[in-house]
Protein backbone atom coordinates (compact mmCIF):
# COMPACT_ATOMS: atom_id res chain seq x y z
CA UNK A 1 1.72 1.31 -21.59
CA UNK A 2 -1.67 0.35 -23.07
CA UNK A 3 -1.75 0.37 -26.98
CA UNK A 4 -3.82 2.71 -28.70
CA UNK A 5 -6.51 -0.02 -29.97
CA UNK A 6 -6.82 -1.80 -26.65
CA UNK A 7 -9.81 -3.06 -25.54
CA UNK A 8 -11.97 -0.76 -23.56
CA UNK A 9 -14.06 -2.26 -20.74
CA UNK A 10 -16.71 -0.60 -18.20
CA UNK A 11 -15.35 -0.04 -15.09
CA UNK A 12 -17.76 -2.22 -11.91
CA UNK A 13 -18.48 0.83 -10.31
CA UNK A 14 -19.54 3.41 -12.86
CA UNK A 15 -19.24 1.92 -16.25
CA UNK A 16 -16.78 4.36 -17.84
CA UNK A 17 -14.51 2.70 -20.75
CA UNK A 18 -11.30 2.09 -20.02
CA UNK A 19 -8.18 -0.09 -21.38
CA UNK A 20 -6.33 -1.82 -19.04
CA UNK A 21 -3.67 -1.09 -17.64
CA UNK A 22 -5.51 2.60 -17.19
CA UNK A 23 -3.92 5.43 -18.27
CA UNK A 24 -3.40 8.46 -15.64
CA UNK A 25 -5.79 11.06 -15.80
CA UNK A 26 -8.37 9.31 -17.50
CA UNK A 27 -11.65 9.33 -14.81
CA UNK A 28 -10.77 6.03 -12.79
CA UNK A 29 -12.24 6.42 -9.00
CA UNK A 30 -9.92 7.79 -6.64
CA UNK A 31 -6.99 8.40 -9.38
CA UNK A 32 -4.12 10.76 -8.16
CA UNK A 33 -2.58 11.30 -11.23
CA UNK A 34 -3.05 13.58 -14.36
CA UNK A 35 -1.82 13.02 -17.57
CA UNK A 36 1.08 15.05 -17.19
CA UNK A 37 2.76 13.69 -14.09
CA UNK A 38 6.15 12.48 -14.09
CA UNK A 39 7.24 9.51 -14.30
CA UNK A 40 10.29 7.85 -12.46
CA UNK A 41 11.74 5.60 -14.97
CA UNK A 42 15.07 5.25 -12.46
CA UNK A 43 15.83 4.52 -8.99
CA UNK A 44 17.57 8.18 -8.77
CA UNK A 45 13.97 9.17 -10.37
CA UNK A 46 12.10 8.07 -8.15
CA UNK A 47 14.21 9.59 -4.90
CA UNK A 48 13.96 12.80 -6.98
CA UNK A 49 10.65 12.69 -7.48
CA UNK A 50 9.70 11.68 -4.11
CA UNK A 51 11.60 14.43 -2.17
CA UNK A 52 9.68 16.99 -4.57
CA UNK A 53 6.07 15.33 -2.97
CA UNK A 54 4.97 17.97 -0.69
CA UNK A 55 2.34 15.99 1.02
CA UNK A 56 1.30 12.62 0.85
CA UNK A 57 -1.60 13.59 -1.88
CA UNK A 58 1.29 14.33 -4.26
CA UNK A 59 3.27 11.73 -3.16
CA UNK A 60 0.40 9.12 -4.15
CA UNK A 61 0.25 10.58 -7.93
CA UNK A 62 4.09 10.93 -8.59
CA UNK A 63 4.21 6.83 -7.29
CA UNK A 64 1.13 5.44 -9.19
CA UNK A 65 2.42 6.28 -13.13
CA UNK A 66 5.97 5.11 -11.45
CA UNK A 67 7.47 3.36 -14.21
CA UNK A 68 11.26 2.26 -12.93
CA UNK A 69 10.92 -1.18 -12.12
CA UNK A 70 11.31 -3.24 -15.28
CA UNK A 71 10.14 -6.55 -14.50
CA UNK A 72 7.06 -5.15 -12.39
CA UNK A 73 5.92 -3.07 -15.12
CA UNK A 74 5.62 -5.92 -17.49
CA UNK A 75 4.21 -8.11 -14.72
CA UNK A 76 1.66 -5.49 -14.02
CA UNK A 77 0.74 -4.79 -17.45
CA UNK A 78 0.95 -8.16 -18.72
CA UNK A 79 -1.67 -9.25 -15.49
CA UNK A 80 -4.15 -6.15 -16.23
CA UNK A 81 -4.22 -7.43 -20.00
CA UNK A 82 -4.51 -11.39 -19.26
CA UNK A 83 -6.89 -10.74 -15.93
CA UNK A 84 -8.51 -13.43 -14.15
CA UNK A 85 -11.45 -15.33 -15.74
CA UNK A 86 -13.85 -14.24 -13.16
CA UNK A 87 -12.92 -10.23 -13.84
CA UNK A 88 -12.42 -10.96 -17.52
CA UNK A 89 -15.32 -8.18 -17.80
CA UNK A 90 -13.83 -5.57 -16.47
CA UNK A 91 -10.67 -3.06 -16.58
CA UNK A 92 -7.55 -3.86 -14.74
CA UNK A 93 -5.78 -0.70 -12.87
CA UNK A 94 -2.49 -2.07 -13.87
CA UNK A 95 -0.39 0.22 -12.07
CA UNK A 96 0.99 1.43 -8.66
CA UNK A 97 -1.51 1.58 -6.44
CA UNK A 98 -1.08 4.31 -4.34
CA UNK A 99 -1.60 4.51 -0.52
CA UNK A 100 -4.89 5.00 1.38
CA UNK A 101 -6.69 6.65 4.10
CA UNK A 102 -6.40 9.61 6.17
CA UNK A 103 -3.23 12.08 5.16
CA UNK A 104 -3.30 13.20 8.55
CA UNK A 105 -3.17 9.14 10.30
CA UNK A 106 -1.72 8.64 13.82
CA UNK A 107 -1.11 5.04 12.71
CA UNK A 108 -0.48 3.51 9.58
CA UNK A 109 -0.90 0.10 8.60
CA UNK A 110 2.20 -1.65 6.55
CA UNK A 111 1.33 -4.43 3.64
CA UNK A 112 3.64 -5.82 1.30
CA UNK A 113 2.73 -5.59 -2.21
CA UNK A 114 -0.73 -5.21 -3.89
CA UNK A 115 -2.01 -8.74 -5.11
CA UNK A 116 -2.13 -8.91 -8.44
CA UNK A 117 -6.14 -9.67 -9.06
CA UNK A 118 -6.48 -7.16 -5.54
CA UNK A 119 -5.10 -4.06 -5.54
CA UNK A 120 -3.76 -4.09 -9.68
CA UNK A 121 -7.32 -4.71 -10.76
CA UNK A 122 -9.16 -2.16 -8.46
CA UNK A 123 -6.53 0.90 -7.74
CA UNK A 124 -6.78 0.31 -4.23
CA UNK A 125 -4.63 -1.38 -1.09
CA UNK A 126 -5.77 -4.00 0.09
CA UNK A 127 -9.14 -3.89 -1.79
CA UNK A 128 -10.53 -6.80 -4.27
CA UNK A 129 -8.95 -9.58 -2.31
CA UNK A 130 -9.61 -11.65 0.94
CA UNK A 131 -6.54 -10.04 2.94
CA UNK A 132 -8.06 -6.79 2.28
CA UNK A 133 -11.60 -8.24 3.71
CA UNK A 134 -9.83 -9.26 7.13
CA UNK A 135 -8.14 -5.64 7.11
CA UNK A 136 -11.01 -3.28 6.19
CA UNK A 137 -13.23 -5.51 8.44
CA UNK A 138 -11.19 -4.86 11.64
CA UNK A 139 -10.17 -1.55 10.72
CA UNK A 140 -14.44 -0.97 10.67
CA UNK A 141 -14.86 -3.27 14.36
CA UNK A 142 -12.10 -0.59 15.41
CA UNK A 143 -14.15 2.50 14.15
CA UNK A 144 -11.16 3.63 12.00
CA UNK A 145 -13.27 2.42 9.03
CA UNK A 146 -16.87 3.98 7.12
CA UNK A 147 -17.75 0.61 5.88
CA UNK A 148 -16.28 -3.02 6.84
CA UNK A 149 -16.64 -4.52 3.49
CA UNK A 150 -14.99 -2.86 -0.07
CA UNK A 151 -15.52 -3.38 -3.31
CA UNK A 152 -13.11 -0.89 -5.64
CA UNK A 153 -11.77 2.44 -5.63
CA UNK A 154 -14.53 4.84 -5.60
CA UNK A 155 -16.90 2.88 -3.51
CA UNK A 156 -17.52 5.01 -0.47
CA UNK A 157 -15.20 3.95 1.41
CA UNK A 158 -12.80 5.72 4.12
CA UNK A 159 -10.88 5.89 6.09
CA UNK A 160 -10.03 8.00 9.72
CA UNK A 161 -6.85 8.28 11.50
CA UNK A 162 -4.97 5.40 9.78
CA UNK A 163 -3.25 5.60 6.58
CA UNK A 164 -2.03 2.02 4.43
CA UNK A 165 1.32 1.93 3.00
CA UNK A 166 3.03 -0.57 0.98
CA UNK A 167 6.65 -1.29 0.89
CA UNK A 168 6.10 -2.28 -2.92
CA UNK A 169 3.64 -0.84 -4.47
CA UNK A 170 3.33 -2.96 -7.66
CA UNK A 171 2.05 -6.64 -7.85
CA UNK A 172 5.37 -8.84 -7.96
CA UNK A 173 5.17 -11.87 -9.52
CA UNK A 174 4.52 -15.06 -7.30
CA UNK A 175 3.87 -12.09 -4.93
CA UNK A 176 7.95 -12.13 -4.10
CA UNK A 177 9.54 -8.48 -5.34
CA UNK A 178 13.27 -8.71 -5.58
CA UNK A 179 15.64 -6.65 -3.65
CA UNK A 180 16.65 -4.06 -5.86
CA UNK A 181 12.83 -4.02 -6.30
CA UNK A 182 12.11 -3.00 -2.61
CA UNK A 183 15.40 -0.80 -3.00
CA UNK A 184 13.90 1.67 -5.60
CA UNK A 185 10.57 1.52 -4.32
CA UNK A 186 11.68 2.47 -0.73
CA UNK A 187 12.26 6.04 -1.99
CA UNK A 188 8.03 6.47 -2.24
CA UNK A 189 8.61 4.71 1.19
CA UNK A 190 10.09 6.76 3.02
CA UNK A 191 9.02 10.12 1.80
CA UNK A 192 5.66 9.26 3.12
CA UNK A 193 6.80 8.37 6.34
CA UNK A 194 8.35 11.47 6.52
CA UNK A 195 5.40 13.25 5.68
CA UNK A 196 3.29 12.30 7.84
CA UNK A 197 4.11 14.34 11.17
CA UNK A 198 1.20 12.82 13.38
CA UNK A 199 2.70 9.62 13.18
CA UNK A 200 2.60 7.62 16.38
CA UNK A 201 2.71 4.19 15.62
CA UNK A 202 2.65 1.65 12.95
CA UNK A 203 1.47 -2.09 12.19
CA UNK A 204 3.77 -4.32 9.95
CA UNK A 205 1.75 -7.02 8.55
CA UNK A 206 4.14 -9.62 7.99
CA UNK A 207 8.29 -10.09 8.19
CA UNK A 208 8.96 -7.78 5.25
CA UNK A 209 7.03 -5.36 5.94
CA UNK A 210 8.66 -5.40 9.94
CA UNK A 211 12.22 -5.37 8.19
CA UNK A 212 11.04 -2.82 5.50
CA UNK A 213 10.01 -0.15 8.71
CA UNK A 214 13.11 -0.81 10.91
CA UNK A 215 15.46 0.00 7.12
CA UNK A 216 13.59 3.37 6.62
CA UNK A 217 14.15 4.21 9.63
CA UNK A 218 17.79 3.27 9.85
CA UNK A 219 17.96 5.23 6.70
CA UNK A 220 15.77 8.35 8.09
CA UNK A 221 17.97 8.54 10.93
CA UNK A 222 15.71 7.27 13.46
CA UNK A 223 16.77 5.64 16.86
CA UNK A 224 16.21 1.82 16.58
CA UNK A 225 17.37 -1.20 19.03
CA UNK A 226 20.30 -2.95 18.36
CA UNK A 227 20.50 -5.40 17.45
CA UNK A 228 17.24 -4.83 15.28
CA UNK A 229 14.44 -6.64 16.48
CA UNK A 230 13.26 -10.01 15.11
CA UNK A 231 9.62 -9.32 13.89
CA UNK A 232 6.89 -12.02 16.17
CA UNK A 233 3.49 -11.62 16.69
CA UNK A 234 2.84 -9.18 18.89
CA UNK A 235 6.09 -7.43 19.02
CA UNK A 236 6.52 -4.19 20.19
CA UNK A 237 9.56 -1.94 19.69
CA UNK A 238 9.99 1.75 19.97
CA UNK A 239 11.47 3.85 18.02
CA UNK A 240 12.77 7.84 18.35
CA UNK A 241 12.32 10.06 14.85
CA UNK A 242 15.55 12.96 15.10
CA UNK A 243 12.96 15.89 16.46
CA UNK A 244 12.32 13.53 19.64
CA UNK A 245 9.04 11.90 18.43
CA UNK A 246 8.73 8.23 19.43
CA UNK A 247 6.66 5.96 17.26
CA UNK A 248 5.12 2.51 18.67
CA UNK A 249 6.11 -0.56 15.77
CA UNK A 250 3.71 -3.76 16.30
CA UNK A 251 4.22 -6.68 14.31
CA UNK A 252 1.27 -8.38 13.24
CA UNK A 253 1.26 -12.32 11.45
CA UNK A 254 0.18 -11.17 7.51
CA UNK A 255 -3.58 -11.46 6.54
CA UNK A 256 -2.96 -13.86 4.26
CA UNK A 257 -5.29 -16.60 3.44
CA UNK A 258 -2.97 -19.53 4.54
CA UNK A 259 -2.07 -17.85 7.90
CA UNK A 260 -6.07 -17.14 8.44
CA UNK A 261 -7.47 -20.16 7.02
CA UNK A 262 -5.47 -22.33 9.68
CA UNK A 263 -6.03 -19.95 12.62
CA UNK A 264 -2.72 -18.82 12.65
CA UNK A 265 -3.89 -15.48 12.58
CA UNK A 266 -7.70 -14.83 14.27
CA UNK A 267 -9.80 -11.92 13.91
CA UNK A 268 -9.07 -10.82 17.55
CA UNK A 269 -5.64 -11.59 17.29
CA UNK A 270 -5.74 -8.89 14.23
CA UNK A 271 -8.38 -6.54 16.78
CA UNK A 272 -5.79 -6.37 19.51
CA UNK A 273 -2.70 -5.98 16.98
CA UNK A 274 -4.54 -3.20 15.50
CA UNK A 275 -5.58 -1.79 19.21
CA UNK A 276 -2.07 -1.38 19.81
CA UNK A 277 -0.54 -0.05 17.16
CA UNK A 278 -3.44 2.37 16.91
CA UNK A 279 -3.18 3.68 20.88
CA UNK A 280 -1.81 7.28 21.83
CA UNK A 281 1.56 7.24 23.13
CA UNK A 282 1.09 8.10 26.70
């Protein structure tokens, strides 16, 4: 974690000192965490920890001091220390970034990873970065949002009846986590799909996150098509939880700058995605 003499640096919002990475407890916006929280330093840890989480709330501060990934911690750490030039100025989160929005969502929406100058640098999903722009911008159109643009944690912002949850929940270097990566972290994963009884339907941005989904809920015990369904745009599959609940999966081409920079992905390709994943079950 972050040495005793590090540099201390005001945060954008409200110009508290911190070091980066930031330790838990400490006053950043929107922290889950206290200074005493566990921390998984295993992949048994972190299923341990996880099935202790009695709601989603302490689900989010158990997984942001998570500690059991090796490579991403140093990735993490060692991005929150270099930074980017142009946020040289400020602190870098520098650790899991927990999920976001309502605890209580109908729909969630499911990322990959947090980008390392995004999400690692703010504390949030899917806030500090361009992706997150596209997302909190339809999420806004669709009314599910307070504000369509975001800034960092602590900004105002929030969320109604949709919840965003990724699969990894550390920045991965060249953005690729490994498998035994996604392996460990799938234990936060699936914990917070299971607590989150209102669940009705769910939009993967991206193949990995599709695949990630249809895994949990292999593992979880959940009805899914065989064979599993290759993720496309606009896919819909259905799955059945064990107490009879169905839940709507939509895939969803990634926000990513390539994909929306060349019109793979348009804004009301991303409205009606959203639209659908987001619709009662009838």
């Amino acid at each position: 974690m972050t040495e005793p003499n590090a540099e201390h640096l005001p945060h954008p919002l409200t110009g508290q000192l911190f070091p980066s990475p930031v330790p838990p407890g400490t006053g950043w916006p929107e922290d889950p965490a206290a200074r005493d929280t566990p921390v998984a330093r295993t992949a048994a840890e972190v299923r341990e920890l996880a099935a202790s989480a009695h709601d989603v709330e302490h689900l989010n501060a158990l997984c942001s001091v998570c500690s059991a990934c090796d490579r991403l911690v140093e990735w993490r750490e060692d991005v929150a220390q270099r930074k980017r030039a142009s946020f040289a100025g400020e602190p870098y989160w520098g650790r899991p970034v927990p999920s976001y929005g309502d605890p209580r969502a109908g729909f969630a929406i499911i990322g990959l990873a947090p980008a390392a100058n995004g999400g690692n640098r703010t504390g949030r999903m899917f806030t500090g970065d361009r992706s997150g722009d596209w997302v909190y911008a339809a999420l806004h159109r669709a009314g599910f949002a307070e504000h369509a643009t975001v800034s960092t944690a602590g900004d105002g912002q929030e969320l109604h009846g949709v919840r965003m949850i990724a699969p990894v929940r550390c920045a991965p270097p060249a953005n690729k986590p490994l498998p035994q990566e996604k392996a460990t972290c799938s234990g936060w994963f699936d914990r917070e799909i299971a607590l989150l009884p209102e669940l009705h339907g769910m939009l993967a941005l991206g193949g990995i996150a599709w695949q990630t989904v249809l895994a949990a809920a292999v593992r979880m015990g959940w009805e899914v098509p065989r064979p599993r369904p290759k993720f496309g745009h606009g896919t819909v599959v259905m799955l059945r939880t064990p107490d009879g609940r169905d839940v709507r999966l939509v895939g969803c081409y990634h926000v990513s700058q390539r994909n929306t920079f060349t019109g793979l992905l348009t804004e009301q390709m991303l409205d009606d995605a959203l639209a659908l994943a987001a619709a009662p079950l009838a």
